[in-house]
C-alpha atoms as a PDB file:
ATOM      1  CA  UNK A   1      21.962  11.176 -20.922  1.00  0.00           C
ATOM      2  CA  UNK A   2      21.254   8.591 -23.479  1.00  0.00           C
ATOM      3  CA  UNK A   3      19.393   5.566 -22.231  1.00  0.00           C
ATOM      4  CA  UNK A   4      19.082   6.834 -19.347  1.00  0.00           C
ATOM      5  CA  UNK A   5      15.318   5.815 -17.590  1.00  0.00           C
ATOM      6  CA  UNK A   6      16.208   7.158 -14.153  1.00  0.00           C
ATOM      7  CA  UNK A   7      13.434   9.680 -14.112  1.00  0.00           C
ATOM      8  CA  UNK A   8       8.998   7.967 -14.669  1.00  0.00           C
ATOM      9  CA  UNK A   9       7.555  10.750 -16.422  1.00  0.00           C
ATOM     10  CA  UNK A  10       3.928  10.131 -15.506  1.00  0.00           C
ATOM     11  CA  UNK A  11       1.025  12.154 -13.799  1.00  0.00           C
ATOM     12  CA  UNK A  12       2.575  14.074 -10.704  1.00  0.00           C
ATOM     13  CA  UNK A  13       5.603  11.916 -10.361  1.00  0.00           C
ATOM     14  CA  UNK A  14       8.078  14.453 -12.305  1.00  0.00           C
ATOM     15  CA  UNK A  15      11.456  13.707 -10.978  1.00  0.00           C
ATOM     16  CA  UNK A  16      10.583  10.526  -9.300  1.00  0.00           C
ATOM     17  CA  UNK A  17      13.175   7.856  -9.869  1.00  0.00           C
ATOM     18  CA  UNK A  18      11.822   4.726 -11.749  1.00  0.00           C
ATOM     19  CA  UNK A  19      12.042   0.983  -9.997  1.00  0.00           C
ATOM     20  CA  UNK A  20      14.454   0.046 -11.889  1.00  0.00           C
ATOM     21  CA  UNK A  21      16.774   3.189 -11.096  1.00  0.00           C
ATOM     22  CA  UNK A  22      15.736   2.460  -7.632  1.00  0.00           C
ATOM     23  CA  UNK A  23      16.432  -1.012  -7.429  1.00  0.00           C
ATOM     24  CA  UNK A  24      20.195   0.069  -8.820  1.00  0.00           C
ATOM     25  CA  UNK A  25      21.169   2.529  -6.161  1.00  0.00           C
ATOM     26  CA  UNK A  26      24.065   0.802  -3.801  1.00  0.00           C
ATOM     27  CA  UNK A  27      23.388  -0.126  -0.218  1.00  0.00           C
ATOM     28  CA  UNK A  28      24.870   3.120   0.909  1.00  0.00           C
ATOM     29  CA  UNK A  29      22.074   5.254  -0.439  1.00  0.00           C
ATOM     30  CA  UNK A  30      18.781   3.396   1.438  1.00  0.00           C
ATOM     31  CA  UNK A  31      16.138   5.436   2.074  1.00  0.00           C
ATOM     32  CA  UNK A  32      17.930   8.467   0.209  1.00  0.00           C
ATOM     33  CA  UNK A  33      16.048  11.373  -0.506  1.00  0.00           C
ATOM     34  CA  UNK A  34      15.280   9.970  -4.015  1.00  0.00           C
ATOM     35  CA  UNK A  35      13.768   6.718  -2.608  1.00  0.00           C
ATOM     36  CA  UNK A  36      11.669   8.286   0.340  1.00  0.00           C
ATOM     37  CA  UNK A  37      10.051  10.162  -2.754  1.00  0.00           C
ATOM     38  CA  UNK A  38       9.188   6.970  -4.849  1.00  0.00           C
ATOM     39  CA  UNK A  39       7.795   5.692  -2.287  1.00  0.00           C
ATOM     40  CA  UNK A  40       5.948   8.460  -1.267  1.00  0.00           C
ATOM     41  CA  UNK A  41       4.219   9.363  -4.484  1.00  0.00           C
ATOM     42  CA  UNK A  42       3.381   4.785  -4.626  1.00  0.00           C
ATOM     43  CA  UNK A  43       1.609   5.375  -1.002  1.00  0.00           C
ATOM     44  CA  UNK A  44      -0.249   8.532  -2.748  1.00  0.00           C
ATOM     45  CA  UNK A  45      -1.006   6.981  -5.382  1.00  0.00           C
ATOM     46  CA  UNK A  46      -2.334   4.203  -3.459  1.00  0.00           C
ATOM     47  CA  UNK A  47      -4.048   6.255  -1.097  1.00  0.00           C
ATOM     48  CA  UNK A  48      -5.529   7.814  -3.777  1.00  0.00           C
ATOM     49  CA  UNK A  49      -6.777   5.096  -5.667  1.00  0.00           C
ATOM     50  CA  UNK A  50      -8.394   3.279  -2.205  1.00  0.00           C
ATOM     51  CA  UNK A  51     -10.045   6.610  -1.803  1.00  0.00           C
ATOM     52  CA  UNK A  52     -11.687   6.523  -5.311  1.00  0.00           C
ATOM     53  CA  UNK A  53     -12.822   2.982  -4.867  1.00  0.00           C
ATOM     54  CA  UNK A  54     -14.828   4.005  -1.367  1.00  0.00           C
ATOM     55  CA  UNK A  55     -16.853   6.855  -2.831  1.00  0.00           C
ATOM     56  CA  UNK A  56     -17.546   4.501  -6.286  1.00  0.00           C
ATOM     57  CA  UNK A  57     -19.163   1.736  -3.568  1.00  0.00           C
ATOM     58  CA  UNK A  58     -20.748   4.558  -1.461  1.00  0.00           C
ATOM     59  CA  UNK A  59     -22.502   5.498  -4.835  1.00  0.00           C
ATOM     60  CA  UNK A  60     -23.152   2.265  -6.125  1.00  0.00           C
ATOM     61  CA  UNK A  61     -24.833   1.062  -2.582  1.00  0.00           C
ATOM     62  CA  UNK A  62     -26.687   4.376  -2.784  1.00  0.00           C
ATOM     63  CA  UNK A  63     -28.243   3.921  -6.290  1.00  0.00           C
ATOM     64  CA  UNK A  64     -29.789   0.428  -5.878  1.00  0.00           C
ATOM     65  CA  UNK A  65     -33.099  -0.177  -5.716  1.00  0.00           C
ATOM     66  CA  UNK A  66     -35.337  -2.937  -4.421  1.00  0.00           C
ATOM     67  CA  UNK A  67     -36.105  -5.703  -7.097  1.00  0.00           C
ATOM     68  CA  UNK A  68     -39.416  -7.643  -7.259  1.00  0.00           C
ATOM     69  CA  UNK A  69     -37.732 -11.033  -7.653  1.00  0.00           C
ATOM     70  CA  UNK A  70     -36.537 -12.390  -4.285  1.00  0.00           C
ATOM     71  CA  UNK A  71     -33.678 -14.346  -5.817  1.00  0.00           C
ATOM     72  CA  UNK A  72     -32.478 -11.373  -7.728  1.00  0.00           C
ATOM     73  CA  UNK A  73     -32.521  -9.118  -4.132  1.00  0.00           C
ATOM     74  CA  UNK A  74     -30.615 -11.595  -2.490  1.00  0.00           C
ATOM     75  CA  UNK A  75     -27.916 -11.771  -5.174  1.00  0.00           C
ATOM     76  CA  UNK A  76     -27.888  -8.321  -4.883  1.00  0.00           C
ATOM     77  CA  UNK A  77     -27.482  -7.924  -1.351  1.00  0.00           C
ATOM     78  CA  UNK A  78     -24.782 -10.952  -1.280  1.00  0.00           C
ATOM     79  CA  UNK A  79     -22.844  -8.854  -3.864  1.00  0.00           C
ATOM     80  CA  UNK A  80     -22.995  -5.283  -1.425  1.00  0.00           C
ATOM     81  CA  UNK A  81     -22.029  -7.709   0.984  1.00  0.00           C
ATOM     82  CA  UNK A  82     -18.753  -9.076  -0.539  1.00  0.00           C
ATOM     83  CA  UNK A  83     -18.003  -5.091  -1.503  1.00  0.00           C
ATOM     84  CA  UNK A  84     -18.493  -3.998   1.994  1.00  0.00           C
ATOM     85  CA  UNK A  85     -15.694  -6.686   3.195  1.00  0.00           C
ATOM     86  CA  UNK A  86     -13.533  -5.654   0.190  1.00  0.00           C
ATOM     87  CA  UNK A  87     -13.896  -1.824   1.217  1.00  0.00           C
ATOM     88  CA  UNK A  88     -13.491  -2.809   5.059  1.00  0.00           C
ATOM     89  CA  UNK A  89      -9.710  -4.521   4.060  1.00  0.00           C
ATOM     90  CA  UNK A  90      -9.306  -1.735   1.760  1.00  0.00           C
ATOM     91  CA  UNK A  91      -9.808   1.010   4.879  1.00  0.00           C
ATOM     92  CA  UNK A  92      -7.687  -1.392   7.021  1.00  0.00           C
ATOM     93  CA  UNK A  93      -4.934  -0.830   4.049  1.00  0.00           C
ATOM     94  CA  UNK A  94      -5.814   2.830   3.984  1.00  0.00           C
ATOM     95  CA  UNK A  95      -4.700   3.175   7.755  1.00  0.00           C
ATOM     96  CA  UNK A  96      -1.735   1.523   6.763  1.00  0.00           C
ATOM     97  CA  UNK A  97      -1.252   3.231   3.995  1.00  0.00           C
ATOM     98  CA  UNK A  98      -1.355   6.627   6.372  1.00  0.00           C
ATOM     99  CA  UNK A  99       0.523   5.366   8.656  1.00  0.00           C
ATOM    100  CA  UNK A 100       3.159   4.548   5.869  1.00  0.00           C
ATOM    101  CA  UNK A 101       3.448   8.267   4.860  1.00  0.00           C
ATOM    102  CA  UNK A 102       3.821   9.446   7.778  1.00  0.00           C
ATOM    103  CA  UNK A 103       6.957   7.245   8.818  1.00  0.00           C
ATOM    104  CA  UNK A 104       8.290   8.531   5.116  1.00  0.00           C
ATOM    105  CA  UNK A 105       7.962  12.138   6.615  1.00  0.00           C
ATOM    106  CA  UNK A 106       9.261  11.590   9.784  1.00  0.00           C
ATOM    107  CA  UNK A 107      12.110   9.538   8.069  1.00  0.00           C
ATOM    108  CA  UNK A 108      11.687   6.089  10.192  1.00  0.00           C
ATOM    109  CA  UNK A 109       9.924   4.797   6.645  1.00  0.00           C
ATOM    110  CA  UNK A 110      12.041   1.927   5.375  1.00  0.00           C
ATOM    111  CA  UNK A 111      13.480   0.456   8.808  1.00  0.00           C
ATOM    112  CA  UNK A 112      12.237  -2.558  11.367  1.00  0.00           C
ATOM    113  CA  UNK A 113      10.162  -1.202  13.884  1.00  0.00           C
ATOM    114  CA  UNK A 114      11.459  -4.123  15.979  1.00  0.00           C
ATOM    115  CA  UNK A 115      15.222  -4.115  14.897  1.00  0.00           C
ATOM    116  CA  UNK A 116      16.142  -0.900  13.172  1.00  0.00           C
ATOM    117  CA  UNK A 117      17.297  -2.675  10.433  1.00  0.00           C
ATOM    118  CA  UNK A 118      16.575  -1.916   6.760  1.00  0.00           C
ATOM    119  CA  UNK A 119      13.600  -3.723   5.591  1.00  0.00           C
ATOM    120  CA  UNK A 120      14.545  -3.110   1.602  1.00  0.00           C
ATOM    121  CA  UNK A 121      13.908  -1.914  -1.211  1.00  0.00           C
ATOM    122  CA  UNK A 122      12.340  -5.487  -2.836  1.00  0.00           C
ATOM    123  CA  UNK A 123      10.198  -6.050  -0.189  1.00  0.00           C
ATOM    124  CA  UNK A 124       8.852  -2.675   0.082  1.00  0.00           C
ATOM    125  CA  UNK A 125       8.252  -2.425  -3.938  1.00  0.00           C
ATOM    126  CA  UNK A 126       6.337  -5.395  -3.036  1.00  0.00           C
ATOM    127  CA  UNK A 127       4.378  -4.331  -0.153  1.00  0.00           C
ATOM    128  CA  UNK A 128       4.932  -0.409   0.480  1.00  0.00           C
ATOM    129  CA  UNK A 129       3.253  -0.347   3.775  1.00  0.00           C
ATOM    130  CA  UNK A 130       6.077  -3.022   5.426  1.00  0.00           C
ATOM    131  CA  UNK A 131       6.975  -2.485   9.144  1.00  0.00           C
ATOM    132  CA  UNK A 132       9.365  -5.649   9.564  1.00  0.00           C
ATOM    133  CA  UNK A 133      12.072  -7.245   7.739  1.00  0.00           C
ATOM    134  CA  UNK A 134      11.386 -10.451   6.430  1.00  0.00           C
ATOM    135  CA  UNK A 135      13.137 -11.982   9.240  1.00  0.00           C
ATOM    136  CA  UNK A 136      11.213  -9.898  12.192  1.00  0.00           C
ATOM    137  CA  UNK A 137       7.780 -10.961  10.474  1.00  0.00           C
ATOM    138  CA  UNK A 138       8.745 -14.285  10.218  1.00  0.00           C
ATOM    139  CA  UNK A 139       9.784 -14.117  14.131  1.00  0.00           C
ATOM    140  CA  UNK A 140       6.211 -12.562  14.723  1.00  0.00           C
ATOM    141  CA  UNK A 141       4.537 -15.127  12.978  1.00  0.00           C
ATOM    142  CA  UNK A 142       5.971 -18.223  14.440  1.00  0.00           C
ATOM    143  CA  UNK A 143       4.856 -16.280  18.251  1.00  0.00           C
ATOM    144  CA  UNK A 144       1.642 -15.783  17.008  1.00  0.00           C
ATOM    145  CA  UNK A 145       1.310 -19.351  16.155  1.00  0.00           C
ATOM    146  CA  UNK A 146       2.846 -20.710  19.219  1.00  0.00           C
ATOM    147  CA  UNK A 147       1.032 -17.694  21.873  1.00  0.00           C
ATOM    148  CA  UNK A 148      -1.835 -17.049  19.740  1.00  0.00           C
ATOM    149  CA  UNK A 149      -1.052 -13.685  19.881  1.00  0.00           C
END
């Protein structure tokens, strides 16, 4: 098919529709077998990639060594500091992440755990590991301000 970009051709994501393929599918085809599999190999990929960045920081922490100059050791230590907070979100994302995956096997991935409802295809290009609709985090949000919950 000329023109045709339906298919990324890039490391292990042979046959994987692109975004833009994605974005173009009707309504009637949410969560189709082609879309579960995007997503899937983005939450692998992403999985992957949180994966490498914890055993690069579990090296890095491991190599350092004490320096003479108390200023120095103290930048040092505030900078393992800020990377241990980054890697701490980043395993917080990785349960997500998980958990993600699994709803794509299990075939609940793409739909309101509150309503049932499609959460859609934009929102989850932008953030893969979505649970609510817009609407149904927005709800949650406002309780959360008004309960503290």
């Amino acid at each position: 098919m000329p023109g045709s970009n339906a298919v990324k051709k890039s490391e292990g994501s042979e046959g994987v529709v692109s975004e833009a393929a994605l974005l173009k599918m009707p309504a009637s085809q949410y969560m189709n077998e082609a879309q579960l599999a995007f997503f899937k190999d983005r939450l692998l990929t992403m999985q992957r990639e949180i994966l490498e960045k914890a055993g690069n920081t579990s090296e890095h922490l491991r190599e350092h060594t004490a320096e003479s100059d108390p200023a120095d050791q103290a930048t040092i230590e505030e900078e393992n500091a800020l990377e241990l907070r980054a890697r701490d979100r980043e395993r917080k994302l990785l349960r997500k992440v998980e958990e993600a995956i699994r709803r794509v096997e299990d075939g609940s991935y793409g739909y309101c755990e509150e309503t049932g409802e499609p959460i859609g295809v934009k929102r989850l290009l932008a953030r893969p590991t979505a649970t609510l609709t817009i609407d149904a985090q927005t709800r949650r949000e406002q309780r959360q301000k008004l309960y503290g919950d």
